[in-house]
C-alpha atoms as a PDB file:
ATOM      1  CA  UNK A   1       7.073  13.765  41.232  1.00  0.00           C
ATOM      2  CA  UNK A   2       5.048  15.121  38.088  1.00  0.00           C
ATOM      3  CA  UNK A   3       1.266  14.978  38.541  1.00  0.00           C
ATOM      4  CA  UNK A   4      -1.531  14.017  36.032  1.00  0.00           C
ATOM      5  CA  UNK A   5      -4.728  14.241  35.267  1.00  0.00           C
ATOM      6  CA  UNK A   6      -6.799  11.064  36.809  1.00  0.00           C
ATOM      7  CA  UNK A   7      -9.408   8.778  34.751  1.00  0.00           C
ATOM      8  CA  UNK A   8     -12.225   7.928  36.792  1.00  0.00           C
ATOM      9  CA  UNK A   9     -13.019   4.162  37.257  1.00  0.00           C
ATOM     10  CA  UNK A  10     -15.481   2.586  35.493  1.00  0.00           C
ATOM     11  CA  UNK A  11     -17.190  -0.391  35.189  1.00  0.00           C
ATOM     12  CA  UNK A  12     -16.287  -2.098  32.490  1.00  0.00           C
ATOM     13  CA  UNK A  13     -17.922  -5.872  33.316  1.00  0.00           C
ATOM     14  CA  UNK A  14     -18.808  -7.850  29.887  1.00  0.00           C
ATOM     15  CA  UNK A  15     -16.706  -5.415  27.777  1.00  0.00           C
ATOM     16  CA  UNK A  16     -13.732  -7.064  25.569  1.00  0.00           C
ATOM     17  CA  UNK A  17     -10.817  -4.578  25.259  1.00  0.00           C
ATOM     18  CA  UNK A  18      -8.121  -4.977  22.848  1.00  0.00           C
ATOM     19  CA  UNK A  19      -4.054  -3.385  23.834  1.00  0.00           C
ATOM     20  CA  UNK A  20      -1.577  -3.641  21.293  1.00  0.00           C
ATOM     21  CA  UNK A  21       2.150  -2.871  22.699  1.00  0.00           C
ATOM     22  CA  UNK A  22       1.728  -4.353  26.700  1.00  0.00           C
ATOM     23  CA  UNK A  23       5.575  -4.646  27.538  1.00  0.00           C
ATOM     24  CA  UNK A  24       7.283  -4.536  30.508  1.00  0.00           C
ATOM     25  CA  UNK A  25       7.253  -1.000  31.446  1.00  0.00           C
ATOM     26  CA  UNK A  26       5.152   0.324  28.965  1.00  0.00           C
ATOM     27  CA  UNK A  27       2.009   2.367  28.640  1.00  0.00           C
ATOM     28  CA  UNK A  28       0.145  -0.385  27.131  1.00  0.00           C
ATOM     29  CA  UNK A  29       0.409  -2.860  30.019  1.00  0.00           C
ATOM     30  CA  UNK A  30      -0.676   0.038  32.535  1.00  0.00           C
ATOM     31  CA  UNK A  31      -3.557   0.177  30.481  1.00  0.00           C
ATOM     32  CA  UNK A  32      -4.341  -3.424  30.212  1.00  0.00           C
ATOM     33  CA  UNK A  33      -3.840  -3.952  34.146  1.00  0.00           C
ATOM     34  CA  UNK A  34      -6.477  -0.875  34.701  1.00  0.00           C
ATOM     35  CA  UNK A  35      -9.004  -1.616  32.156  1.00  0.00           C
ATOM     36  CA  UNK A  36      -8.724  -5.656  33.716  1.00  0.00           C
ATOM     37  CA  UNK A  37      -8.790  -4.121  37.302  1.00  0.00           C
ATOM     38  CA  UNK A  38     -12.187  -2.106  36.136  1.00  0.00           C
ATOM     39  CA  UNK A  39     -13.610  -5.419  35.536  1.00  0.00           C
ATOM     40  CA  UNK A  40     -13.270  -5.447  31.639  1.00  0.00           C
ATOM     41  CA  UNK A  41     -11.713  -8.910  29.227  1.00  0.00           C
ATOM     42  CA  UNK A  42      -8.867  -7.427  28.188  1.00  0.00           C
ATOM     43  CA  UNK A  43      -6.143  -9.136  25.721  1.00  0.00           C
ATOM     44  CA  UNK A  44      -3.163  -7.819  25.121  1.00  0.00           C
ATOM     45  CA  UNK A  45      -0.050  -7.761  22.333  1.00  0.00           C
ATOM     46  CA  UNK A  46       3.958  -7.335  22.201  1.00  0.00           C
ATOM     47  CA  UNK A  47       6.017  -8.091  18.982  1.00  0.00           C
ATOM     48  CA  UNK A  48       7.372 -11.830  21.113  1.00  0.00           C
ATOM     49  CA  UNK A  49       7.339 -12.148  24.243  1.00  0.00           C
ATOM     50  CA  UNK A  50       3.963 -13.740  26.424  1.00  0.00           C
ATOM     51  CA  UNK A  51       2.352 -11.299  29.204  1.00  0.00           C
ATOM     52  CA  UNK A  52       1.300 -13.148  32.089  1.00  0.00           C
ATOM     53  CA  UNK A  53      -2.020 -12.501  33.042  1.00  0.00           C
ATOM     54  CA  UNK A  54      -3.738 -11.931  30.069  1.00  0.00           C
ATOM     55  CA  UNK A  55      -4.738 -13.017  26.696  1.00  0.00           C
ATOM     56  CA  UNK A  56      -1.704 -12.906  24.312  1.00  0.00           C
ATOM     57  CA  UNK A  57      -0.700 -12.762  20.500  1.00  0.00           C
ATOM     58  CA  UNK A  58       2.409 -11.677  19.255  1.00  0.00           C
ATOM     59  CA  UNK A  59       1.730  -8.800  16.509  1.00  0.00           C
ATOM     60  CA  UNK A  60       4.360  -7.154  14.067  1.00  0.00           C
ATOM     61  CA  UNK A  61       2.655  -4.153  12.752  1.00  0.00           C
ATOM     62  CA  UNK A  62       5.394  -4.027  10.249  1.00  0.00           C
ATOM     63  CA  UNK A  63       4.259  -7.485   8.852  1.00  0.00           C
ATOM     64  CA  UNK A  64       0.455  -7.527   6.720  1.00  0.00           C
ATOM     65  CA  UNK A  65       0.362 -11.345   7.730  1.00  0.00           C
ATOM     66  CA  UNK A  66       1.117 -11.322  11.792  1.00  0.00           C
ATOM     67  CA  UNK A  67      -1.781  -8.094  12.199  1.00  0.00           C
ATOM     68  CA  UNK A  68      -4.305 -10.283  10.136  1.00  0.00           C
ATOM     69  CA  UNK A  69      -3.367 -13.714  12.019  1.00  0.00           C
ATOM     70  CA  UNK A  70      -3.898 -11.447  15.542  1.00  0.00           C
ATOM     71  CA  UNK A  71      -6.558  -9.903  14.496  1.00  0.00           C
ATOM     72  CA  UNK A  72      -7.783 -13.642  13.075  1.00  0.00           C
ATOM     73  CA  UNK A  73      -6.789 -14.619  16.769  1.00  0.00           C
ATOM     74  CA  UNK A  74      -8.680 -12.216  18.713  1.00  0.00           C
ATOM     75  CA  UNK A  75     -12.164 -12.436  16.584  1.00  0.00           C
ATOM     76  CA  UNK A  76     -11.668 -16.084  16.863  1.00  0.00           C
ATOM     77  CA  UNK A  77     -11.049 -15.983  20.900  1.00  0.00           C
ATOM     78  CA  UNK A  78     -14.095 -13.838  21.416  1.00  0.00           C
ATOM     79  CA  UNK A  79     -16.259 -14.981  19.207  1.00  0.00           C
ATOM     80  CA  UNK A  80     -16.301 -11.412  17.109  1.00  0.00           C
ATOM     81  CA  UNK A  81     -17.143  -9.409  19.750  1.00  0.00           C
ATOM     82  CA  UNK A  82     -15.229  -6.058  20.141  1.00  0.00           C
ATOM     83  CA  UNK A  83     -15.616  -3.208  22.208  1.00  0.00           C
ATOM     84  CA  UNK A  84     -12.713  -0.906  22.461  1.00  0.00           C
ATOM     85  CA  UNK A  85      -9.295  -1.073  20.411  1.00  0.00           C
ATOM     86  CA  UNK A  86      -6.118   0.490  22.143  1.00  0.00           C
ATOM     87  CA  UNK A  87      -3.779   1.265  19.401  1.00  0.00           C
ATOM     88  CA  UNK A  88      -0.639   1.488  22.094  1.00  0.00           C
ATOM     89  CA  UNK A  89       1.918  -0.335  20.043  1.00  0.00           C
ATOM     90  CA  UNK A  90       4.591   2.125  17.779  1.00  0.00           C
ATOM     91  CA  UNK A  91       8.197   3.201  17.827  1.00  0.00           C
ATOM     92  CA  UNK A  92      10.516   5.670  17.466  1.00  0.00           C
ATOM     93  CA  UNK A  93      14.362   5.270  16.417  1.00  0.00           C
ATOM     94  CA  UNK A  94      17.143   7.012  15.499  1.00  0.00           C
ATOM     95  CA  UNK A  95      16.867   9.443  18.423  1.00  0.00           C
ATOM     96  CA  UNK A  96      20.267  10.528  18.033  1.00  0.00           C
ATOM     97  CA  UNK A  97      18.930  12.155  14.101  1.00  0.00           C
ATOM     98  CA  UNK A  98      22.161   9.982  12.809  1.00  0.00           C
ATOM     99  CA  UNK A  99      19.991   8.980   9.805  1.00  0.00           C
ATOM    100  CA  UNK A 100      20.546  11.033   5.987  1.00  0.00           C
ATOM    101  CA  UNK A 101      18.127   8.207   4.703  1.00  0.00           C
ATOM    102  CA  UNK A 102      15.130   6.706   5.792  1.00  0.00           C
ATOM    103  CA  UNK A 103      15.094   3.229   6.979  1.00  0.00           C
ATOM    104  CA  UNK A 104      12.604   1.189   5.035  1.00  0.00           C
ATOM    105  CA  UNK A 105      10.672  -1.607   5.930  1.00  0.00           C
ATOM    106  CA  UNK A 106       8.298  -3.237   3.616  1.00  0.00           C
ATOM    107  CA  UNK A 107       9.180  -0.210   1.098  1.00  0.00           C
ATOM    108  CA  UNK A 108       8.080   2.652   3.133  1.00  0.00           C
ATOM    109  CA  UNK A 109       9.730   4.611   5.737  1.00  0.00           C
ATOM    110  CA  UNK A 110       9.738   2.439   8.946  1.00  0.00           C
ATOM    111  CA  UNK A 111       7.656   5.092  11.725  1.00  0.00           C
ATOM    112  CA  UNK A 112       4.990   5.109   8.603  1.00  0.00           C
ATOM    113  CA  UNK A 113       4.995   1.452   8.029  1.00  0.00           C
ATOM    114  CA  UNK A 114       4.749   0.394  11.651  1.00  0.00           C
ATOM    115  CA  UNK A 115       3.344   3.208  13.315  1.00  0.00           C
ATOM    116  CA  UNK A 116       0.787   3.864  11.064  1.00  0.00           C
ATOM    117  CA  UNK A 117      -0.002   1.871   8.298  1.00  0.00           C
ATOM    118  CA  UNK A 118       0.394  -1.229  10.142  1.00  0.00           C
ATOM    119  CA  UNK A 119      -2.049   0.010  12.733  1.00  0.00           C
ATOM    120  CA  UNK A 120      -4.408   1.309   9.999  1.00  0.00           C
ATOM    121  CA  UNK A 121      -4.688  -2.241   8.622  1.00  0.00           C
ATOM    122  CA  UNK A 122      -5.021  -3.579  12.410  1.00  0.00           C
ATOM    123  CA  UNK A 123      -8.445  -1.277  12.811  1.00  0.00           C
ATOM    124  CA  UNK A 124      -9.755  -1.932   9.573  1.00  0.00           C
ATOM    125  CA  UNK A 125      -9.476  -5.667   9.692  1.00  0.00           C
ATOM    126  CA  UNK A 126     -11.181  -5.023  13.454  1.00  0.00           C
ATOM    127  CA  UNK A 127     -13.798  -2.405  12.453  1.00  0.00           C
ATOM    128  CA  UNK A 128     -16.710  -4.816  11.502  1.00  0.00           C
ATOM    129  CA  UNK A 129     -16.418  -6.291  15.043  1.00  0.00           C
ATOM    130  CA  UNK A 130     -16.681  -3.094  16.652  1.00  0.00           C
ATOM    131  CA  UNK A 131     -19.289  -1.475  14.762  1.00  0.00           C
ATOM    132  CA  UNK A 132     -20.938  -5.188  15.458  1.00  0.00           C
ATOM    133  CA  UNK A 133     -20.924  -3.867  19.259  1.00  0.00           C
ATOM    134  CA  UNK A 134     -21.964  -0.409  18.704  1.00  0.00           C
ATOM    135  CA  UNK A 135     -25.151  -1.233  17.258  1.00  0.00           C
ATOM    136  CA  UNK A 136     -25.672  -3.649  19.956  1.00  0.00           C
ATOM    137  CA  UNK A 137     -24.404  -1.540  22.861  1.00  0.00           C
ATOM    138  CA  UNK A 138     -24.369   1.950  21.243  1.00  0.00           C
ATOM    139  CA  UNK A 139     -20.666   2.779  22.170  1.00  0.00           C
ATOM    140  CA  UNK A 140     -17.687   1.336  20.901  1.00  0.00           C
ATOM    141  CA  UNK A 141     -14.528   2.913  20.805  1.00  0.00           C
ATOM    142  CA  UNK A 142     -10.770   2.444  18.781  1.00  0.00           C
ATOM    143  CA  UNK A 143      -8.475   5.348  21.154  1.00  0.00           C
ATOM    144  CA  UNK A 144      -4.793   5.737  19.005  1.00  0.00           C
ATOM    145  CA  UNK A 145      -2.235   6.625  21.011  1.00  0.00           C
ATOM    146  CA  UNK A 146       0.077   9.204  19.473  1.00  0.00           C
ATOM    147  CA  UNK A 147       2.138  11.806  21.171  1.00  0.00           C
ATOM    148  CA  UNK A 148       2.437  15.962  20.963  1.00  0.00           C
ATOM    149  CA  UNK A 149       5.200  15.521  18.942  1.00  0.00           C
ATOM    150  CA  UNK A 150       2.575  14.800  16.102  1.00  0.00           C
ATOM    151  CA  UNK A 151       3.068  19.107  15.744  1.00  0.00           C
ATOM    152  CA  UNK A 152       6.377  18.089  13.914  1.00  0.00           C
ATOM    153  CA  UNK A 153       4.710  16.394  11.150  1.00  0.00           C
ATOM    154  CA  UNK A 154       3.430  18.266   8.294  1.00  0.00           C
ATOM    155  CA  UNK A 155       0.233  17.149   5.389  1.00  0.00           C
ATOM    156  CA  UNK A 156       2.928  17.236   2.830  1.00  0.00           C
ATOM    157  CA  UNK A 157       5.696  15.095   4.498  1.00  0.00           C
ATOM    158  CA  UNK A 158       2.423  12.642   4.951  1.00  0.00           C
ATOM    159  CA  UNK A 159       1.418  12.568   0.665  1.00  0.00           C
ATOM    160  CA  UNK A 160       5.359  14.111  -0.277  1.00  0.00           C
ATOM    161  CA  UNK A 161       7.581  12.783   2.028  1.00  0.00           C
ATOM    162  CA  UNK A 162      10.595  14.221   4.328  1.00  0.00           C
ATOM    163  CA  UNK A 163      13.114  16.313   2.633  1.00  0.00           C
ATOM    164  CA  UNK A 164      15.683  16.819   4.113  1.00  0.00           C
ATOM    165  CA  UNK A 165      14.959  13.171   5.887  1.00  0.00           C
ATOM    166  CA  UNK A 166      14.778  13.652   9.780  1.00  0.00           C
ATOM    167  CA  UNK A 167      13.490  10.655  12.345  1.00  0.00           C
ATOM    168  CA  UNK A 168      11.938  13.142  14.211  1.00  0.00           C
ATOM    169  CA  UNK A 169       9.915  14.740  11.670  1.00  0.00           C
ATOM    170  CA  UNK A 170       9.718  11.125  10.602  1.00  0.00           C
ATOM    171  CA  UNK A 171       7.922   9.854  13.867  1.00  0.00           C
ATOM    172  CA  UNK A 172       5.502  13.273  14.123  1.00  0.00           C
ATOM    173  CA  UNK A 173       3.845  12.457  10.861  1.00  0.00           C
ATOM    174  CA  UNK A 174       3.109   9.009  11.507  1.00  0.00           C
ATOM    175  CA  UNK A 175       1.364  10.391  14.916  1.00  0.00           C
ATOM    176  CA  UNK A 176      -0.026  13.518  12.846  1.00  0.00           C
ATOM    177  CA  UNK A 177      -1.545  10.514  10.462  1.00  0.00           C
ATOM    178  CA  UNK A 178      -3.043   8.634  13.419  1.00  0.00           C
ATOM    179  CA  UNK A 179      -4.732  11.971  14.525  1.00  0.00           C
ATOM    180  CA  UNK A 180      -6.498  12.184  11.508  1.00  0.00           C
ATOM    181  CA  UNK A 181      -7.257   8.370  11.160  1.00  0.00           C
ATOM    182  CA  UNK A 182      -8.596   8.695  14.562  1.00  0.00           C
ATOM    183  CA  UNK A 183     -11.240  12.266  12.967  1.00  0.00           C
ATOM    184  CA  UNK A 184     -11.794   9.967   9.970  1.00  0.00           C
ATOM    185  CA  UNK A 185     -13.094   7.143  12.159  1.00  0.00           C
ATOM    186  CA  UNK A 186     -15.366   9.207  13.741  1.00  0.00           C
ATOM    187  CA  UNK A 187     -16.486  11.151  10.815  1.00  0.00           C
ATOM    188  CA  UNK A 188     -17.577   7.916   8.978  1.00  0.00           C
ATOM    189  CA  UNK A 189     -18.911   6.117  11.885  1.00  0.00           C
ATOM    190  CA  UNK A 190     -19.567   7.819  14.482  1.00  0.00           C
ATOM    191  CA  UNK A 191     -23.437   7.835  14.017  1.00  0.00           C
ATOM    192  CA  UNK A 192     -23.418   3.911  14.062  1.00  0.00           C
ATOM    193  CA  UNK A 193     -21.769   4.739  17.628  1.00  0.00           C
ATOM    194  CA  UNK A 194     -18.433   4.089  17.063  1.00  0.00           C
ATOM    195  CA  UNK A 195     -16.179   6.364  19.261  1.00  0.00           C
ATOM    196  CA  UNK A 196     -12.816   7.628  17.621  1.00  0.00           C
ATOM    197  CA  UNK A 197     -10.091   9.402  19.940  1.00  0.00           C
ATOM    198  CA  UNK A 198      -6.346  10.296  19.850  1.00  0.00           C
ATOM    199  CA  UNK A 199      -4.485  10.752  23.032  1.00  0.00           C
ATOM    200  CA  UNK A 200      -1.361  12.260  24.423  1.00  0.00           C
ATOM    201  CA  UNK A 201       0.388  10.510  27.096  1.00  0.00           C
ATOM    202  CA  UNK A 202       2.431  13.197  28.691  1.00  0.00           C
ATOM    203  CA  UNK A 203       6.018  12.660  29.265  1.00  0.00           C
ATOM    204  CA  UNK A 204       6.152   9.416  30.383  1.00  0.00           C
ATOM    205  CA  UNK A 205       9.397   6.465  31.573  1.00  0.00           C
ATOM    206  CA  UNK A 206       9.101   3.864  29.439  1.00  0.00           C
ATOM    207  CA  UNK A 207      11.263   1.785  27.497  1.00  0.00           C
ATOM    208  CA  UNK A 208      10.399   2.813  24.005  1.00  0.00           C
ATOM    209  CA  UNK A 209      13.872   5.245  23.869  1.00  0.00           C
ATOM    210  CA  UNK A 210      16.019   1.889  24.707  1.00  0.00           C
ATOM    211  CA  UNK A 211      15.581   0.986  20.508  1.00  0.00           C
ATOM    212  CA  UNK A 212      16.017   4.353  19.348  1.00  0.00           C
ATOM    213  CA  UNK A 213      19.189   4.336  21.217  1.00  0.00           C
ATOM    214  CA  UNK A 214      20.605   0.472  20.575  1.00  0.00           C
ATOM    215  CA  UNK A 215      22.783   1.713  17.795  1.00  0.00           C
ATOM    216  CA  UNK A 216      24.543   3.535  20.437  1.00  0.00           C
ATOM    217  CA  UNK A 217      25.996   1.535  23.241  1.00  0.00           C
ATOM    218  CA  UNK A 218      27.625   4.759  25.363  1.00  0.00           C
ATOM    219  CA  UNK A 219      24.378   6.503  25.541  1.00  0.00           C
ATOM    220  CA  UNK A 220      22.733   3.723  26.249  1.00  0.00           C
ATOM    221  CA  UNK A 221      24.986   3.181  29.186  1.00  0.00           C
ATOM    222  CA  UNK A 222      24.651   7.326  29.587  1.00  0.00           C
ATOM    223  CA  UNK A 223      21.014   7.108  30.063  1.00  0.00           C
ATOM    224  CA  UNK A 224      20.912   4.130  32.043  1.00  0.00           C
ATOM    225  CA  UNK A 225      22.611   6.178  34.800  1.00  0.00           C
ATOM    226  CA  UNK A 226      20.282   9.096  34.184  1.00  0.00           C
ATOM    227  CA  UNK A 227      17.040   6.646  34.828  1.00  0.00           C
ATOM    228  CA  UNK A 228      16.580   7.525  38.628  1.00  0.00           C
ATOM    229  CA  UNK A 229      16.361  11.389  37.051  1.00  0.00           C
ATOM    230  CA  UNK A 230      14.345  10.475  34.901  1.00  0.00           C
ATOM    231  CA  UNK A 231      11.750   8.987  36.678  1.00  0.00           C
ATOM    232  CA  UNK A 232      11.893  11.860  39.334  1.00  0.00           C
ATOM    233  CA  UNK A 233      10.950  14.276  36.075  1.00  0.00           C
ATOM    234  CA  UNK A 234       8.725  12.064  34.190  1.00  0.00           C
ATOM    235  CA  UNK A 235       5.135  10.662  34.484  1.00  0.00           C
ATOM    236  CA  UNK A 236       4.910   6.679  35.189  1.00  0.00           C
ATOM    237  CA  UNK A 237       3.064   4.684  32.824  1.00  0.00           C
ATOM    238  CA  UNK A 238       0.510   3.971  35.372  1.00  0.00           C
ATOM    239  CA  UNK A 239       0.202   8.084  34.994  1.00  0.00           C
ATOM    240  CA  UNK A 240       0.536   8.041  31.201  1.00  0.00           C
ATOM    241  CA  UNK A 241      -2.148   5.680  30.851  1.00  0.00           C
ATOM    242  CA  UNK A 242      -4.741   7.680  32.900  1.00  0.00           C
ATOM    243  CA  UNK A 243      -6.194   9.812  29.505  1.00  0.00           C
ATOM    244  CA  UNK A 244      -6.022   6.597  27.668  1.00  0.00           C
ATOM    245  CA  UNK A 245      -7.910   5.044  30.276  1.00  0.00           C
ATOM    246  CA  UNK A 246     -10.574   8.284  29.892  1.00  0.00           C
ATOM    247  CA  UNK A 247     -10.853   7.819  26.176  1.00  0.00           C
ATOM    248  CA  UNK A 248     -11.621   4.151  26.534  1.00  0.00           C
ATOM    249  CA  UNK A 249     -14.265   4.778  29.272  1.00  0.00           C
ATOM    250  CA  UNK A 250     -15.728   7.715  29.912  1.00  0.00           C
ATOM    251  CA  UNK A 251     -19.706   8.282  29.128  1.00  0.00           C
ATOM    252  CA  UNK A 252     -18.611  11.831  27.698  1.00  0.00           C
ATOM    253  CA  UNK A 253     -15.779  10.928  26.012  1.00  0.00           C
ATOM    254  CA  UNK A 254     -16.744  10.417  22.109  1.00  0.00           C
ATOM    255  CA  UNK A 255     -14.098  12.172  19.396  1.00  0.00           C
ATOM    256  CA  UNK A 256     -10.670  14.681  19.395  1.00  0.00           C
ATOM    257  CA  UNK A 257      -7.524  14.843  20.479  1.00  0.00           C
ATOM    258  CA  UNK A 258      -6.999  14.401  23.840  1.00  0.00           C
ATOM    259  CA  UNK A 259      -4.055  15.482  26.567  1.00  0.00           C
ATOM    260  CA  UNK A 260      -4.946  14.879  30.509  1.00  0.00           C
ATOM    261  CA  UNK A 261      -7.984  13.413  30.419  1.00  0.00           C
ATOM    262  CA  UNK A 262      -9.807  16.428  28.456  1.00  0.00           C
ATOM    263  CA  UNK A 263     -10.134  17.439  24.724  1.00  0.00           C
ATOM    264  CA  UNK A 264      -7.875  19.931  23.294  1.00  0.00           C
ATOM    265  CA  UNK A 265      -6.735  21.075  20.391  1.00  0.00           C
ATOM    266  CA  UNK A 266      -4.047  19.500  18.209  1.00  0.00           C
ATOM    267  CA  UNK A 267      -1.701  20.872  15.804  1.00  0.00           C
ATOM    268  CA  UNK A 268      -2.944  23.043  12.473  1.00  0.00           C
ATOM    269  CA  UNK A 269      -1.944  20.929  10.310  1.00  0.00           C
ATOM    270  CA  UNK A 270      -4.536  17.712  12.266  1.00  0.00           C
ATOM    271  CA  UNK A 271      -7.280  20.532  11.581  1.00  0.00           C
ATOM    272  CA  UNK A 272      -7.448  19.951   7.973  1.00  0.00           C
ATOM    273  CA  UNK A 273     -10.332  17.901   6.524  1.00  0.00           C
ATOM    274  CA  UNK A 274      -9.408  17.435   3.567  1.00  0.00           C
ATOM    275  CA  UNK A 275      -5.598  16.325   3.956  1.00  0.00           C
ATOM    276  CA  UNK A 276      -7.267  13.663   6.555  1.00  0.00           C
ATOM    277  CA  UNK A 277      -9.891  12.645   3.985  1.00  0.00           C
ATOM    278  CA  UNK A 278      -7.134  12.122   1.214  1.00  0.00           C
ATOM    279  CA  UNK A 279      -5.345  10.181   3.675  1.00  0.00           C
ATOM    280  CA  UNK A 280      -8.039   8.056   4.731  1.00  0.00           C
ATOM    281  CA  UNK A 281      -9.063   7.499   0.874  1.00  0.00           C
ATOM    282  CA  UNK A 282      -4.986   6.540   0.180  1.00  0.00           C
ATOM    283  CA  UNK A 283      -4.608   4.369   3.167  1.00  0.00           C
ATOM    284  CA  UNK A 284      -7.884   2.165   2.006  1.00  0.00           C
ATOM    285  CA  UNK A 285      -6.602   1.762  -0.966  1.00  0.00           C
ATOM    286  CA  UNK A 286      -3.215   0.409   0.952  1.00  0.00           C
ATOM    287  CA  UNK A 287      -4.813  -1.527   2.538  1.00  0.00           C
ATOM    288  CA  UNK A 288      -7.391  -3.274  -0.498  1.00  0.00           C
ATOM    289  CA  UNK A 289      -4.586  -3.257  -2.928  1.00  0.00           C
ATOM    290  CA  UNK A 290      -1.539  -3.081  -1.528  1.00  0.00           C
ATOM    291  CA  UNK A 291      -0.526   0.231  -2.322  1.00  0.00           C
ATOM    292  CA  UNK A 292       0.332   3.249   0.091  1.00  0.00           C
ATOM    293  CA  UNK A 293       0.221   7.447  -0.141  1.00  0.00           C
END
């Protein structure tokens, strides 16, 4: 069995917590059953299905009009208040690397659309609520959840784009972006106590390979009789939710990259300032006009 670093419970009574992507077997929902077992409100999103238990709204971060109805939803539930933001939710297909082109979803390569840009828009329409709770409380906190594979993105791929296209590649520089969304967060707010961190799971048995695979019906089948190996070799997502769990709560915890439970350093290319201002100046202007880096 693979070990992990631990979070250390908190209290988290009168805090409302926000976790986007709370599937059966995921991350997210390991989360959202911690952060509710630490005593916090915690509501919770998949792209359709209900999760019993908790507050739920469907969210598409691939669609501009489902992330501002749940984000209408939650304000509207909790009368604006906001604490903490789990970005959770994102994919990753074509793990075979079958695809020449990239697949495009509301004109932009689909791990940028959904991964990122759809979760940028998610925060920002979110962000007035939970700088609303940092002045009153002094700490609020939006934690993206991204993945060491972020290293295979590149700053040009982000402004340039892929050449030759790879899904891999593809997926690291929408998690390279969220690492320096998360820097930019905290660069502009952080004094009005707004907490910005980007995590990395770990190696963790979840679902999210079953899409990236669907195209392919024998490996599907193939991995579905590796599973018991897999979970002997890989964290849970009770496991892979402990650093998540330490961004969200921890009195220490306030800006970085962060890989069991502790701050470390990311990739070279999430050190550069002013590739992650560009970014954040591109991805506001997606977001107000409609257009995207």
């Amino acid at each position: 069995m693979p070990t992990n670093a631990a979070a250390t419970p908190r209290d988290l009574n009168g805090r409302v917590v926000v976790v986007t992507g709370a599937g059966p077997g995921s991350i997210g929902l390991a989360t959202a059953r911690a952060l509710a077992d630490w005593g916090a409100e915690v509501a919770v999103s998949t792209r359709k299905d209900p999760v019993d238990g908790f507050a739920w709204h469907s969210l598409d971060l691939a669609d501009r009009a489902s992330v501002q109805e749940f984000a209408a939803w939650l304000l509207d539930r909790y009368d604006g208040r906001l604490d903490a933001l789990v970005n959770n939710a994102g994919i990753h297909l074509d793990l075979r690397s079958r695809w020449s082109e990239p697949q495009l979803v509301d004109g932009h390569e689909i791990h940028w659309r959904i991964n990122y840009l759809g979760t940028a828009q998610l925060t920002s329409l979110l962000l007035p609520a939970l700088l609303a709770s940092a002045e009153q409380t002094g700490d609020a906190r939006v934690v993206h959840v991204v993945s060491k594979l972020h290293a295979r993105g590149t700053n040009a791929a982000m402004f340039d784009g892929i050449e030759p296209y790879d899904s891999w590649a593809a997926y690291g520089t929408s998690k390279l972006a969220l690492v320096h969304h998360a820097a930019e967060l905290y660069r502009h707010h952080g004094d009005a106590g707004l907490r910005a961190m980007s995590v990395h799971p770990g190696s963790v048995f979840t679902h999210i390979a079953d899409r990236g695979l669907e195209t392919s019906p024998l490996l599907g089948r193939l991995r579905a009789l590796a599973q018991p190996l897999e979970r002997r070799v890989l964290l849970t997502p009770d496991q892979g939710a402990q650093t998540t769990l330490h961004c969200v709560s921890d009195p220490d915890a306030e800006h970085g990259y962060f890989r069991h439970c502790a701050a470390v350093e990311p990739s070279t290319d999430a050190l550069d300032v002013v590739a992650a201002g560009r970014l954040w100046a591109e991805t506001e202007r997606w977001i107000d006009e409609g257009t995207a880096p």
